[in-house]
N, C-alpha and C. Protein backbone atom coordinates (compact mmCIF):
# COMPACT_ATOMS: atom_id res chain seq x y z
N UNK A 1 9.57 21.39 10.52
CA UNK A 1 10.08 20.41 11.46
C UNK A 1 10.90 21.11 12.54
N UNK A 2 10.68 20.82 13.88
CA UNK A 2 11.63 21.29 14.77
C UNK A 2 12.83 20.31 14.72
N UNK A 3 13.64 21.69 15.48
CA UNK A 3 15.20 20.79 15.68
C UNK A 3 14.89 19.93 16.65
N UNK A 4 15.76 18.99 16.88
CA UNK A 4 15.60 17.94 17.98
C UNK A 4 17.45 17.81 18.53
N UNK A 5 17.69 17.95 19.81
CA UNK A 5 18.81 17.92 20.39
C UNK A 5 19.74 17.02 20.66
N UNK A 6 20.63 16.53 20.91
CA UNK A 6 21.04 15.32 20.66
C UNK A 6 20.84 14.65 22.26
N UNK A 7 20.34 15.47 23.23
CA UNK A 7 19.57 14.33 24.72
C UNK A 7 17.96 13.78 24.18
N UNK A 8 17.37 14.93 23.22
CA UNK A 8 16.27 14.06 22.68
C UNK A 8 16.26 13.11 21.57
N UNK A 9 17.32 13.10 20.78
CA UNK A 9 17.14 12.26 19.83
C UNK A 9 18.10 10.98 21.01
N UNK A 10 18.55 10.90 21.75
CA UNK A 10 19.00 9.61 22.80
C UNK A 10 17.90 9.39 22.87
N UNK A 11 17.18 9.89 23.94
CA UNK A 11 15.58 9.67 24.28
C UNK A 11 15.07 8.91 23.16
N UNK A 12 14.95 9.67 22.14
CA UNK A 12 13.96 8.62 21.00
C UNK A 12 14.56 7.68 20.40
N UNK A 13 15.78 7.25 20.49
CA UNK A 13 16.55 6.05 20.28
C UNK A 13 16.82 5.11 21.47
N UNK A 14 16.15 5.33 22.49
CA UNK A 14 16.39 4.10 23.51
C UNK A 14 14.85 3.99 23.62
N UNK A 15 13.80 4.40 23.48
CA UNK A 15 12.83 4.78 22.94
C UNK A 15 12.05 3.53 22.40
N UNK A 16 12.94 4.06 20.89
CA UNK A 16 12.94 2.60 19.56
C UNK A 16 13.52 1.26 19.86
N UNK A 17 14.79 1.09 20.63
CA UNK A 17 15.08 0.23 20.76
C UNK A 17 14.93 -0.52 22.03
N UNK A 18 14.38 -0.17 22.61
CA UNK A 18 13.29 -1.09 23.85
C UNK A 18 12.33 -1.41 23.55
N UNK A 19 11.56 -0.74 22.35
CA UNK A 19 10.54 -1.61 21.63
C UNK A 19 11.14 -2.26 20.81
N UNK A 20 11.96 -2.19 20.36
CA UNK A 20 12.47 -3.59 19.24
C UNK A 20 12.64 -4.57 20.27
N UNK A 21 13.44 -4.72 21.03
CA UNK A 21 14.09 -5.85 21.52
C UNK A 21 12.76 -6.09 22.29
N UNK A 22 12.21 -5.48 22.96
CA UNK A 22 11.34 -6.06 24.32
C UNK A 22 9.99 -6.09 24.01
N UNK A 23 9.30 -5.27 23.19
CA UNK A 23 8.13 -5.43 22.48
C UNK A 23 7.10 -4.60 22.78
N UNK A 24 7.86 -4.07 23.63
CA UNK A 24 6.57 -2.75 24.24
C UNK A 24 7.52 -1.57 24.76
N UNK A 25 7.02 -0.06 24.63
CA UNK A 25 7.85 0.68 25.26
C UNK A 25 8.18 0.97 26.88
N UNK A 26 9.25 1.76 26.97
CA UNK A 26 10.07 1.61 28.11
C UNK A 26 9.43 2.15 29.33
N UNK A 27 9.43 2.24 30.80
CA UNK A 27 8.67 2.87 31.85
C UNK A 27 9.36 3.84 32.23
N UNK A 28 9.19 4.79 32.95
CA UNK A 28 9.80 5.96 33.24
C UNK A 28 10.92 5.47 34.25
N UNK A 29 11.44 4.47 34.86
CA UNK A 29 12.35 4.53 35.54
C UNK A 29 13.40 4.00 33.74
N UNK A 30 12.93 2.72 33.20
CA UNK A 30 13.67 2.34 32.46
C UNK A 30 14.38 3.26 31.57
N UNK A 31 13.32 4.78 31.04
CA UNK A 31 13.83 5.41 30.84
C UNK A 31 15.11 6.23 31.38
N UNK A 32 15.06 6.64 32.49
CA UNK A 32 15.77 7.07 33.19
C UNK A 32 17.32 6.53 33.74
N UNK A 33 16.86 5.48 33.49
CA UNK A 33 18.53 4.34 33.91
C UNK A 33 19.07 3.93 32.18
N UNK A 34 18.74 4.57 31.66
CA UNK A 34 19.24 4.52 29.97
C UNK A 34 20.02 5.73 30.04
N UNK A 35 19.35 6.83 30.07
CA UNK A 35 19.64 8.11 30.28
C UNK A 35 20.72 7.93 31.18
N UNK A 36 20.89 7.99 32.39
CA UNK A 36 21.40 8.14 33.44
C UNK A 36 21.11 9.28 34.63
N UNK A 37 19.66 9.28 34.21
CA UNK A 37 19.19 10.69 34.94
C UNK A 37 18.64 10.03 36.16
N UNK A 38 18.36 11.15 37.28
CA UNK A 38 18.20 10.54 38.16
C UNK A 38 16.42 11.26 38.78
N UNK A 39 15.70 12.14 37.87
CA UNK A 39 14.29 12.40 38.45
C UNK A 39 13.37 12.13 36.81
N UNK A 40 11.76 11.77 37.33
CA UNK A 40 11.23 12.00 36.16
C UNK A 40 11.26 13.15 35.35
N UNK A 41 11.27 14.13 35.76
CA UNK A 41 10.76 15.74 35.42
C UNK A 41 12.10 15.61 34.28
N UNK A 42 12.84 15.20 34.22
CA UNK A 42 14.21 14.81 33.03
C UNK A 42 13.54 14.62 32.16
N UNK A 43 12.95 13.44 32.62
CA UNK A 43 12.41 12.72 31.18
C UNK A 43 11.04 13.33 30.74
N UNK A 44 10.16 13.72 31.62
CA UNK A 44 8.54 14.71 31.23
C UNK A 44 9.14 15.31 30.43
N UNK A 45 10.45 16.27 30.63
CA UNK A 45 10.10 17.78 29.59
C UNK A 45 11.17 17.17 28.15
N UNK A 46 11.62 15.74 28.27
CA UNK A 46 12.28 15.60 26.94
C UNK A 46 10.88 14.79 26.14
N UNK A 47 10.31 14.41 26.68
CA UNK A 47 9.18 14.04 26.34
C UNK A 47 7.94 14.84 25.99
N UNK A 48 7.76 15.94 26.51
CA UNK A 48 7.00 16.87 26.19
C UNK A 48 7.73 17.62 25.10
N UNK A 49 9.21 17.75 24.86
CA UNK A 49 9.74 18.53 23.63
C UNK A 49 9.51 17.23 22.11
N UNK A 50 9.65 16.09 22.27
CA UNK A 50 9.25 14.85 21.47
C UNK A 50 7.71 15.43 21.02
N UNK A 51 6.86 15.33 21.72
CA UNK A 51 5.47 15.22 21.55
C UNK A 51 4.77 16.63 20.69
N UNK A 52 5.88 17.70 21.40
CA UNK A 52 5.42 18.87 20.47
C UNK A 52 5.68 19.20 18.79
N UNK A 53 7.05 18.42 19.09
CA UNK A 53 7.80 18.26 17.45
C UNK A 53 6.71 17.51 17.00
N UNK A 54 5.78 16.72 17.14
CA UNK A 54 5.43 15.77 16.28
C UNK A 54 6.48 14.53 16.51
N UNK A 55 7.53 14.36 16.90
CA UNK A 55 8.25 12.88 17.08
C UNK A 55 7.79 11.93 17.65
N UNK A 56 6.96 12.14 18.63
CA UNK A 56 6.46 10.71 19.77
C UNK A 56 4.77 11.23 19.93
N UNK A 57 4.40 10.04 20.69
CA UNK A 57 2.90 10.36 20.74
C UNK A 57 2.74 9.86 22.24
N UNK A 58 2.04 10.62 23.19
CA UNK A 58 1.96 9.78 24.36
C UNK A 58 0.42 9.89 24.68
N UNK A 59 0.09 8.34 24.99
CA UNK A 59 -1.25 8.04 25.81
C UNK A 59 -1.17 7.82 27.31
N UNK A 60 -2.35 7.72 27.99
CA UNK A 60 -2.07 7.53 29.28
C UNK A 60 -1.75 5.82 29.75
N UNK A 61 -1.30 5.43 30.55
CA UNK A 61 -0.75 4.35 30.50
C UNK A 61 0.84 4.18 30.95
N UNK A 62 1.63 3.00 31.41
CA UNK A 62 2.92 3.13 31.75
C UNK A 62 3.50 2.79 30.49
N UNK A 63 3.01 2.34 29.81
CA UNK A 63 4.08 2.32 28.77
C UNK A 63 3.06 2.62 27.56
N UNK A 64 2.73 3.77 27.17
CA UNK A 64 1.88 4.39 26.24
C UNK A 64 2.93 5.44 25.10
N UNK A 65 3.92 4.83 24.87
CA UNK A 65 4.51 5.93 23.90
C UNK A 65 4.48 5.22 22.64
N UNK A 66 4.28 6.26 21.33
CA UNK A 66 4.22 5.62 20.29
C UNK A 66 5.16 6.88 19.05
N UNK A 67 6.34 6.09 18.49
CA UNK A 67 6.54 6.96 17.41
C UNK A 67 6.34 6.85 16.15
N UNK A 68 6.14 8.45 16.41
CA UNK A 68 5.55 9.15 14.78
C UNK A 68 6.13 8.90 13.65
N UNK A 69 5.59 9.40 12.12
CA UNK A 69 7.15 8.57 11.20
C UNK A 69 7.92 9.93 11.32
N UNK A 70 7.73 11.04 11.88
CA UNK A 70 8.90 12.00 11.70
C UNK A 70 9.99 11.87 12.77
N UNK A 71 9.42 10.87 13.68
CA UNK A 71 11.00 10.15 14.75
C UNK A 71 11.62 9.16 14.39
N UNK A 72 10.74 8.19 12.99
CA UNK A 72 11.47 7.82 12.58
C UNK A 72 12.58 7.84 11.65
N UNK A 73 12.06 9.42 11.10
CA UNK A 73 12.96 9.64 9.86
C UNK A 73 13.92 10.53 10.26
N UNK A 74 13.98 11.08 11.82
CA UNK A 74 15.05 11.66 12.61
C UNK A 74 15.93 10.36 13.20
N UNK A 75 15.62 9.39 13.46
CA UNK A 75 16.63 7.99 13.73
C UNK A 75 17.11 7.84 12.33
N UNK A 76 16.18 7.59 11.21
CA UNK A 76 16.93 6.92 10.00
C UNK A 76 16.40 5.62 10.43
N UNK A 77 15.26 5.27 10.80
CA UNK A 77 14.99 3.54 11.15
C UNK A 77 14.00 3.11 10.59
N UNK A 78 13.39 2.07 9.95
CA UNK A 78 11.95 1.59 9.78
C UNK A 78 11.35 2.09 10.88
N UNK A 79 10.01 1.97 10.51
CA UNK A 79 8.85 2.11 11.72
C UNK A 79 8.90 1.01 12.33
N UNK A 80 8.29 0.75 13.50
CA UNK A 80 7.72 -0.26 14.43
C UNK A 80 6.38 0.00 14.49
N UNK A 81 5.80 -0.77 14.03
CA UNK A 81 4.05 -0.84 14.17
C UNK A 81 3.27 -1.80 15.55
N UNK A 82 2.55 -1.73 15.85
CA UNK A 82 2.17 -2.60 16.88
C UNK A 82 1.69 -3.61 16.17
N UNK A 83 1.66 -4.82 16.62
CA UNK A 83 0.48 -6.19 16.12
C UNK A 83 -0.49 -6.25 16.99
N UNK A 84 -1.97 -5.79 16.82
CA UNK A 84 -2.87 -5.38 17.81
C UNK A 84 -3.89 -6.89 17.95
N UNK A 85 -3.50 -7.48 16.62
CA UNK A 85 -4.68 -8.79 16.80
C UNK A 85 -4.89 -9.20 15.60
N UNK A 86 -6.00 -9.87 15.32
CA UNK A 86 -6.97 -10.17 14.70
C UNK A 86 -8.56 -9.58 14.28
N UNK A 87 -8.58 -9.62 13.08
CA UNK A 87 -10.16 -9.10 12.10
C UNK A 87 -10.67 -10.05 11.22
N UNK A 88 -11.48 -9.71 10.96
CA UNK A 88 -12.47 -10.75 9.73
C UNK A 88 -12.73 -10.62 8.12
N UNK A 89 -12.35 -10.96 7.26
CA UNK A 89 -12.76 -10.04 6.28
C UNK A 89 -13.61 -11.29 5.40
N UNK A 90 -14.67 -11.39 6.65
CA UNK A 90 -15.87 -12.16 6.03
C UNK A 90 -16.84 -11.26 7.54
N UNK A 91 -17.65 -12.55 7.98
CA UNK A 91 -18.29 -12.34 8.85
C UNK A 91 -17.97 -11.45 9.80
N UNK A 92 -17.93 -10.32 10.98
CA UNK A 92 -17.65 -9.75 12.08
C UNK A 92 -17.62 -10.91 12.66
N UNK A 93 -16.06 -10.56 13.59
CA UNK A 93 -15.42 -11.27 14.97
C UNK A 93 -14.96 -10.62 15.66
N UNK A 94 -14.79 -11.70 16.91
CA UNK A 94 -14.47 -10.53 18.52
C UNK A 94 -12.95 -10.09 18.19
N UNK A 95 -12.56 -9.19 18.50
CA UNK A 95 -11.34 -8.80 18.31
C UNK A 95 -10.36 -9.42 19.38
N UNK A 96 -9.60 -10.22 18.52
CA UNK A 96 -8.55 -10.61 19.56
C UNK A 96 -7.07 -9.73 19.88
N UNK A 97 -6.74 -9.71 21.54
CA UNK A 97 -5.36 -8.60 21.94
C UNK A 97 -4.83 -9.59 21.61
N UNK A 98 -3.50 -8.83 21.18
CA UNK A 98 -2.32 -9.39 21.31
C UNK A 98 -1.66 -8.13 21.75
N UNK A 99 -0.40 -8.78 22.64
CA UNK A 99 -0.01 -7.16 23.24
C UNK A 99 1.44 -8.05 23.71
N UNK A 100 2.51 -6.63 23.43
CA UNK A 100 3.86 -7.01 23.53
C UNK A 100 4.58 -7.58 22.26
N UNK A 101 3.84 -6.73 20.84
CA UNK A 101 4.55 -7.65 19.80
C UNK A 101 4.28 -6.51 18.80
N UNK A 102 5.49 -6.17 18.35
CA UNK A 102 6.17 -5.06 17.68
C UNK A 102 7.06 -5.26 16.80
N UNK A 103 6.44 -5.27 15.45
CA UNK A 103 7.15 -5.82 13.93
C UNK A 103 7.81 -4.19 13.24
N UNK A 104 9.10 -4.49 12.80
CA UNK A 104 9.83 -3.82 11.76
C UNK A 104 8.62 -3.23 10.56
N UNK A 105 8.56 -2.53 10.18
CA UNK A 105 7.47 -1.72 8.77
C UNK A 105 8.23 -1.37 7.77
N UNK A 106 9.39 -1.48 7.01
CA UNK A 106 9.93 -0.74 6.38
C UNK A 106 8.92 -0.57 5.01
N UNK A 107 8.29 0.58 4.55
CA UNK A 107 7.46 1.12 3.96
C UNK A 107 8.31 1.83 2.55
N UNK A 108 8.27 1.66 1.45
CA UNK A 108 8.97 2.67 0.43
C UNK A 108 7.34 3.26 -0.14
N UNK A 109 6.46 3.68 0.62
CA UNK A 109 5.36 4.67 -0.18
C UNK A 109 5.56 5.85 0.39
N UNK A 110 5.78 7.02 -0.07
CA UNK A 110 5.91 8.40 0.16
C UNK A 110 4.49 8.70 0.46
N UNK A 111 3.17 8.28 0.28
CA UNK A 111 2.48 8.54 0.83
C UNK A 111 2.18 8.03 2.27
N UNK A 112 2.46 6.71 2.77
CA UNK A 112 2.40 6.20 3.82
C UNK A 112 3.75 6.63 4.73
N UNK A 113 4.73 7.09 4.19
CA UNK A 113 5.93 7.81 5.18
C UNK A 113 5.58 9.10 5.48
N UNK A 114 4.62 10.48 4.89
CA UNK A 114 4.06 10.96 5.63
C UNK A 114 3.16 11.01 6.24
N UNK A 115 2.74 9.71 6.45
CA UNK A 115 1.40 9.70 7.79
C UNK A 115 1.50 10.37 8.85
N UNK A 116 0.96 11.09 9.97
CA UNK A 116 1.00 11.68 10.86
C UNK A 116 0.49 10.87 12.18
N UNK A 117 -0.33 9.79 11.60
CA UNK A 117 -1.05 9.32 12.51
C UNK A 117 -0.97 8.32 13.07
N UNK A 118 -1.41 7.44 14.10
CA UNK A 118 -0.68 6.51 15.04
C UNK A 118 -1.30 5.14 13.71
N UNK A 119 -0.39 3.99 13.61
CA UNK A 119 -0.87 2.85 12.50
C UNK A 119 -0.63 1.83 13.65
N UNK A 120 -0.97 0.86 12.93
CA UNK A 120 -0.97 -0.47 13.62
C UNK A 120 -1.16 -1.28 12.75
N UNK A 121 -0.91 -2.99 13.03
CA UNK A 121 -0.65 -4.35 12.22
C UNK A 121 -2.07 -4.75 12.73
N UNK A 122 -3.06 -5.59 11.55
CA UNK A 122 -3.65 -6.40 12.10
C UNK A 122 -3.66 -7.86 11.51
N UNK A 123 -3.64 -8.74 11.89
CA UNK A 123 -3.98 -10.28 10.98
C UNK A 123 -5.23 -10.76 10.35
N UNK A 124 -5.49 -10.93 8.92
CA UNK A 124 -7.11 -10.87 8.28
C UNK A 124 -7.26 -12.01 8.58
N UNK A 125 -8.38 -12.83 8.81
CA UNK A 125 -8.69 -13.88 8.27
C UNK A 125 -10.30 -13.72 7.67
N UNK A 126 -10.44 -14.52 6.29
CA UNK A 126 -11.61 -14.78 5.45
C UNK A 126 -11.15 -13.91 4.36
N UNK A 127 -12.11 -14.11 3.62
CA UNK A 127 -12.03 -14.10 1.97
C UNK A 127 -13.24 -13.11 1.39
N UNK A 128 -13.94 -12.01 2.27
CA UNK A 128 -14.67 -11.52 1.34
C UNK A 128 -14.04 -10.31 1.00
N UNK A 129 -12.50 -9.74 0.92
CA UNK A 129 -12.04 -8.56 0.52
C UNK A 129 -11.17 -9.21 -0.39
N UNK A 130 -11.13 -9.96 -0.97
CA UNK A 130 -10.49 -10.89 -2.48
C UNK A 130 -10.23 -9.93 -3.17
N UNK A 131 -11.20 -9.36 -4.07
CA UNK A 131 -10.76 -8.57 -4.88
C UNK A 131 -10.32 -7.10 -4.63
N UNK A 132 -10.07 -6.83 -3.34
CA UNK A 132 -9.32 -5.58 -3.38
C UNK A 132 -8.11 -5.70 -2.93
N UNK A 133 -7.41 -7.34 -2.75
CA UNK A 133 -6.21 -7.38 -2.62
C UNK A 133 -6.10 -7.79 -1.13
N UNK A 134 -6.86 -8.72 -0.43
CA UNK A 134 -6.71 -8.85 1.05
C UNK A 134 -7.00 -10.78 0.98
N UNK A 135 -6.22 -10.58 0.82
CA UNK A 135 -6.44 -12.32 1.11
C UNK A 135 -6.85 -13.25 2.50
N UNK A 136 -7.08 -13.91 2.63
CA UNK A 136 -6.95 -14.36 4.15
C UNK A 136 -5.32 -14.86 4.40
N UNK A 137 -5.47 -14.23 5.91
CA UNK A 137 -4.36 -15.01 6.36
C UNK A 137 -3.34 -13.25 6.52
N UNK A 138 -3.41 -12.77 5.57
CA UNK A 138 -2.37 -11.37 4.91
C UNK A 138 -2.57 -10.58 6.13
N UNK A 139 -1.73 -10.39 6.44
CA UNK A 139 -1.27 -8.75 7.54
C UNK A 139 -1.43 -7.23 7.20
N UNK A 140 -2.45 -6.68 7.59
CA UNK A 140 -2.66 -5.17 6.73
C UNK A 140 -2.36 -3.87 7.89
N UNK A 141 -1.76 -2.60 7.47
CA UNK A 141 -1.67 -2.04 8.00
C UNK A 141 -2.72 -0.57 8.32
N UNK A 142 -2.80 -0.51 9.28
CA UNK A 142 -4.45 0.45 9.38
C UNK A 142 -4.00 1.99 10.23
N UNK A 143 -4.10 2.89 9.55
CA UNK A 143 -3.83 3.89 9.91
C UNK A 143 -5.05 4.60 10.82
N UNK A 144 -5.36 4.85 12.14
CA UNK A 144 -6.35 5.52 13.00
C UNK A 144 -6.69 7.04 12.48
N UNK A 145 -8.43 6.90 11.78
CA UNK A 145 -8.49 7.92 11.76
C UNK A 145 -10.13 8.42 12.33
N UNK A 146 -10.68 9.79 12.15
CA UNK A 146 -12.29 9.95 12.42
C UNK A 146 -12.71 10.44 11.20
N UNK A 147 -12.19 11.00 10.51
CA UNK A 147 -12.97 11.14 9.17
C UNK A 147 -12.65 9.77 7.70
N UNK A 148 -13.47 9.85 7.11
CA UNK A 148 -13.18 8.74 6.08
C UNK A 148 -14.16 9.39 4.96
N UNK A 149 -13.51 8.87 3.86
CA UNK A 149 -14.16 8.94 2.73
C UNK A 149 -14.83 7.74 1.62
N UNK A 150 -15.67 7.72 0.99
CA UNK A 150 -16.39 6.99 0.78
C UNK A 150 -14.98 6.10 -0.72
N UNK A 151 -15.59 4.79 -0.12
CA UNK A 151 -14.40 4.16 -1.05
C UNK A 151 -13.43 3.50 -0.47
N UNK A 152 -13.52 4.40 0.49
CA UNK A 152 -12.06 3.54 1.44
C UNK A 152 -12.07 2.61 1.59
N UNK A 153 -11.14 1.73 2.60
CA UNK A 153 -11.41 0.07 3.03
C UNK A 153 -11.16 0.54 4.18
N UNK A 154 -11.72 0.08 5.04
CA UNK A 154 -11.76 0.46 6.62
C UNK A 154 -11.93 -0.66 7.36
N UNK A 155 -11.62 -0.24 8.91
CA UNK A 155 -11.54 -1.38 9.67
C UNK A 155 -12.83 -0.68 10.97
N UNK A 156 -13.84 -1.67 11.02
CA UNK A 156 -14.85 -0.70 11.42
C UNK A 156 -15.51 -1.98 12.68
N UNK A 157 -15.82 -1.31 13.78
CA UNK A 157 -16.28 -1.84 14.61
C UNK A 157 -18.07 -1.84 14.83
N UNK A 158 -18.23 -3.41 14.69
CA UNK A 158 -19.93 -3.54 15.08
C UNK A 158 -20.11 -4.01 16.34
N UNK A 159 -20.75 -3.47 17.19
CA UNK A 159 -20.83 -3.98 18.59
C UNK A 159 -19.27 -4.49 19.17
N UNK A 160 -19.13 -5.52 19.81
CA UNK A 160 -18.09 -5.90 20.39
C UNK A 160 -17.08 -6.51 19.29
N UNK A 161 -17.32 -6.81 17.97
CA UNK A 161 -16.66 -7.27 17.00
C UNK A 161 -15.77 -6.40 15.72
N UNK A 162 -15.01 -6.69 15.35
CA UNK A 162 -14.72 -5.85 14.03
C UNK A 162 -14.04 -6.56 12.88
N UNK A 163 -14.39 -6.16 11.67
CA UNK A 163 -14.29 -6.62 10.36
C UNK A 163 -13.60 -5.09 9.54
N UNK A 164 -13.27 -5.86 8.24
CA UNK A 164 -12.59 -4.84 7.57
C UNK A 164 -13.59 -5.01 5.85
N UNK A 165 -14.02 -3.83 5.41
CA UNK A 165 -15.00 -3.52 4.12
C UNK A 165 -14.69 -2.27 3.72
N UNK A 166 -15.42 -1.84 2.76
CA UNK A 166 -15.31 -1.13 1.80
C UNK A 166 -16.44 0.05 2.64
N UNK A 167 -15.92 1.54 2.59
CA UNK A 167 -17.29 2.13 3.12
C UNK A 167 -17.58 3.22 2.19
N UNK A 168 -18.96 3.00 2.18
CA UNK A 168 -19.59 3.20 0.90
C UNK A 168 -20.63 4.47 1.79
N UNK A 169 -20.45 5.83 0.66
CA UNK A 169 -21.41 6.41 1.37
C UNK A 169 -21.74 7.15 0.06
N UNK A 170 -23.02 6.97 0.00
CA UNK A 170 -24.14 7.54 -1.70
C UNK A 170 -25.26 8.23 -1.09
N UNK A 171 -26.02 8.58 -2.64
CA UNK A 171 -27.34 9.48 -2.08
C UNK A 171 -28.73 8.74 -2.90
N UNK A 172 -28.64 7.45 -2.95
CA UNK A 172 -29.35 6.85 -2.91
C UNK A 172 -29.01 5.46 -2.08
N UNK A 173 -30.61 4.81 -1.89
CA UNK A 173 -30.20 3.88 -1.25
C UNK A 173 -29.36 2.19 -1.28
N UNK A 174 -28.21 1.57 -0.24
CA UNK A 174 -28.82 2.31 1.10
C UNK A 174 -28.09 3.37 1.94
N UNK A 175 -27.86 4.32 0.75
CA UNK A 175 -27.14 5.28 1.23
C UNK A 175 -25.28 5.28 2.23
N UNK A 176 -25.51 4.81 3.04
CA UNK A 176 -24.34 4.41 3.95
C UNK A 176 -24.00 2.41 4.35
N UNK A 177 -22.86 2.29 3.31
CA UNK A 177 -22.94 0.52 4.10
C UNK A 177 -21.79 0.40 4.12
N UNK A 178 -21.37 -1.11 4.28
CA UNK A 178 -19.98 -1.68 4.08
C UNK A 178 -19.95 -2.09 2.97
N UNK A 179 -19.44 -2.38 2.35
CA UNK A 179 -19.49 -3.38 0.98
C UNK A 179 -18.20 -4.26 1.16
N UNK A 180 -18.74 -5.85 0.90
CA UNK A 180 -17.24 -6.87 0.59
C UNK A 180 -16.81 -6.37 -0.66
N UNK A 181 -15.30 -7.32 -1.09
CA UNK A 181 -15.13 -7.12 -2.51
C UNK A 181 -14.88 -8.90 -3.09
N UNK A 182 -16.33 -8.90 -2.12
CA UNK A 182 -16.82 -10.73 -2.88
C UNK A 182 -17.88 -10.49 -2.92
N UNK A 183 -18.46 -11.36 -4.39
CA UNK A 183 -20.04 -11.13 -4.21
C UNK A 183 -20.93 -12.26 -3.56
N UNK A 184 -19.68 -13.01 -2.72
CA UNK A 184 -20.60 -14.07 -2.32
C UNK A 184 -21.62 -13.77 -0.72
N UNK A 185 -20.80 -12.06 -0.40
CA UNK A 185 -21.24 -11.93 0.76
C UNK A 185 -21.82 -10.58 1.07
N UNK A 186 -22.64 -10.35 1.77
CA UNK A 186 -23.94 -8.95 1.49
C UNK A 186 -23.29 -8.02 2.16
N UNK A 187 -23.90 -6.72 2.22
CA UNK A 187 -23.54 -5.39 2.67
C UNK A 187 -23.82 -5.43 3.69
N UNK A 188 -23.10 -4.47 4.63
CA UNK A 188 -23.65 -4.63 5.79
C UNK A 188 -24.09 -2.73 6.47
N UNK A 189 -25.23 -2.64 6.57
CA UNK A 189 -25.81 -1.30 6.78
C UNK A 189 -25.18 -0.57 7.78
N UNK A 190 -24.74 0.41 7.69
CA UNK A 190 -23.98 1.25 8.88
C UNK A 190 -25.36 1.87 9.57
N UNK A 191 -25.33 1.09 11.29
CA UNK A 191 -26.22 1.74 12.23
C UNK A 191 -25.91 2.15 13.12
N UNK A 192 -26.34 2.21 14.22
CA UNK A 192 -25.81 3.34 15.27
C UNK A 192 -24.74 2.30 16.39
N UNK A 193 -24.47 1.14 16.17
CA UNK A 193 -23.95 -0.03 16.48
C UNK A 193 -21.97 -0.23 15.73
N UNK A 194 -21.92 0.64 14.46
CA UNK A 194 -20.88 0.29 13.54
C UNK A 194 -20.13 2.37 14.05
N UNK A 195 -18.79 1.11 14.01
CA UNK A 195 -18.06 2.70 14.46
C UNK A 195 -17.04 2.32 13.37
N UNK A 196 -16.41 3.23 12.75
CA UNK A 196 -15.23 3.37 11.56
C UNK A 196 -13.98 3.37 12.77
N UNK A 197 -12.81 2.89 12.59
CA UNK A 197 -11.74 3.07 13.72
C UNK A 197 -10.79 3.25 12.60
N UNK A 198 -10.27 2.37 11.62
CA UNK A 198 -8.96 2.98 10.93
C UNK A 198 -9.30 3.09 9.30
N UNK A 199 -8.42 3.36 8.35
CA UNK A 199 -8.31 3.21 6.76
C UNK A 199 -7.21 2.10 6.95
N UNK A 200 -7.43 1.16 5.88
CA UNK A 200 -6.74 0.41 5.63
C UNK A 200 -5.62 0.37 4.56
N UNK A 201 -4.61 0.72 4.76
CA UNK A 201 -3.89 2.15 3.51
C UNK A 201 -2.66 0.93 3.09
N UNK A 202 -2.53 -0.61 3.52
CA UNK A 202 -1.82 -1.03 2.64
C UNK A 202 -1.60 -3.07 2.80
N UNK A 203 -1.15 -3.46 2.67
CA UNK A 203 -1.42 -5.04 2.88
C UNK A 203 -0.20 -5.41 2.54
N UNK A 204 0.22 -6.79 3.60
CA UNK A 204 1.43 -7.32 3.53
C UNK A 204 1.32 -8.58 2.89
N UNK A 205 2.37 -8.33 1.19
CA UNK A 205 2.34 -9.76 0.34
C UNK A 205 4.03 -10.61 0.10
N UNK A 206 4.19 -11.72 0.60
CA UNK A 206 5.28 -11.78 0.20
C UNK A 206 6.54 -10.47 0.50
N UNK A 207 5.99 -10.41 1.80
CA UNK A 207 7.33 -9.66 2.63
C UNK A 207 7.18 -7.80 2.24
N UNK A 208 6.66 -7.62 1.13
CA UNK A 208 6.37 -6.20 1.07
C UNK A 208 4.70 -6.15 0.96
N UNK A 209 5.06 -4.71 1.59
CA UNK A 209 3.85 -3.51 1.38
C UNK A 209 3.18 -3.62 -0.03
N UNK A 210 2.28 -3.99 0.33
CA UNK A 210 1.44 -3.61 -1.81
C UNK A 210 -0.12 -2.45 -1.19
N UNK A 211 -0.16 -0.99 -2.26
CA UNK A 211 -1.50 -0.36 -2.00
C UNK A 211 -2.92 -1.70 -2.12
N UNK A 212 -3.55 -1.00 -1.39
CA UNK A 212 -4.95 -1.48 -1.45
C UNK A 212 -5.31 -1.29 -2.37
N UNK A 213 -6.08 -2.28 -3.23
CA UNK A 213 -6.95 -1.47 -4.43
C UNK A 213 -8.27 -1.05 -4.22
């Protein structure tokens, strides 16, 4: 872990708390009138020292910053996850934005506190992941990744829609599918149409985190 200075750990605490209160992160002036600095190039290279530690993550965009859990465990704060929308865990549906809405995570899994990777909230609705612990209605948290392993529960995009299943990859057929964990509803064949986007590494019951089964 790198050290972090006490103008960057300001930085990543006005950071956090412009996404708490306001729901999205801060713009480079907002940054700057927190700070009290008066050029961007202030804030680029405290931001470029964030991004190298592993503390922050930046996309392109005005307000594209996202922190890592090792900025959060340099604050001492829960995570903030994004709430990105809505999924299906029956039929594939269009994915609905939601944008500007940024929930508290407090997580006690030592495996999910070293994640490295950017997570996000989504809202299920339907009933064919029953038995692995996804109810409808339940809030799950989906960690972005490109590799996956067979077994997982994933959140996987078909054409313009996305659903969340089981991905199943064997050496007989049909070799590569989704699988529900209802048997009231069929597999669905991975074709050149189905893209994998996250693992689904935990589900919100009654206010806590419970693993996926």
């Amino acid at each position: 872990m790198f050290s972090v200075t006490n103008r960057q750990k300001d930085l990543l605490s006005l950071i956090y708390q412009y996404i708490k209160t306001a729901g999205y992160p801060p713009t480079f002036e907002e940054m700057r009138d927190g700070l009290g600095v008066k050029s961007n190039q202030s804030i680029i290279d405290l931001l470029e020292k964030l991004t190298s530690a592993r503390y922050l993550k930046r996309n392109e965009g005005a307000r594209s910053l996202t922190i890592l859990p090792l900025g959060y465990e340099i604050l001492g704060e829960p995570a903030l996850v994004p709430f990105l929308g809505a999924t299906s865990a029956g039929m594939p549906i269009e994915a609905i934005s939601i944008t500007g809405q940024w929930h508290p995570c407090s997580v006690h899994d030592d495996r999910i506190e070293r994640l490295q990777e950017e997570m996000f909230m989504l809202r299920v609705y339907g009933d064919s992941m029953i038995n692995a612990g996804i109810d409808d209605g339940d809030a799950v948290l989906v960690q972005t990744k490109k590799e996956f392993v067979s077994g997982e529960v994933v959140l996987a995009q078909i054409g313009d829609s996305v659903t969340i299943k089981r991905f199943i990859s064997q050496d007989k057929p049909p070799y590569v599918y989704l699988k529900p964990e209802n048997p009231s509803y069929s597999n669905i064949l991975i074709r050149d149409n189905v893209e994998l986007k996250g693992k689904v590494i935990s589900v919100l019951k009654s206010g806590y985190w419970k693993s996926i089964t």
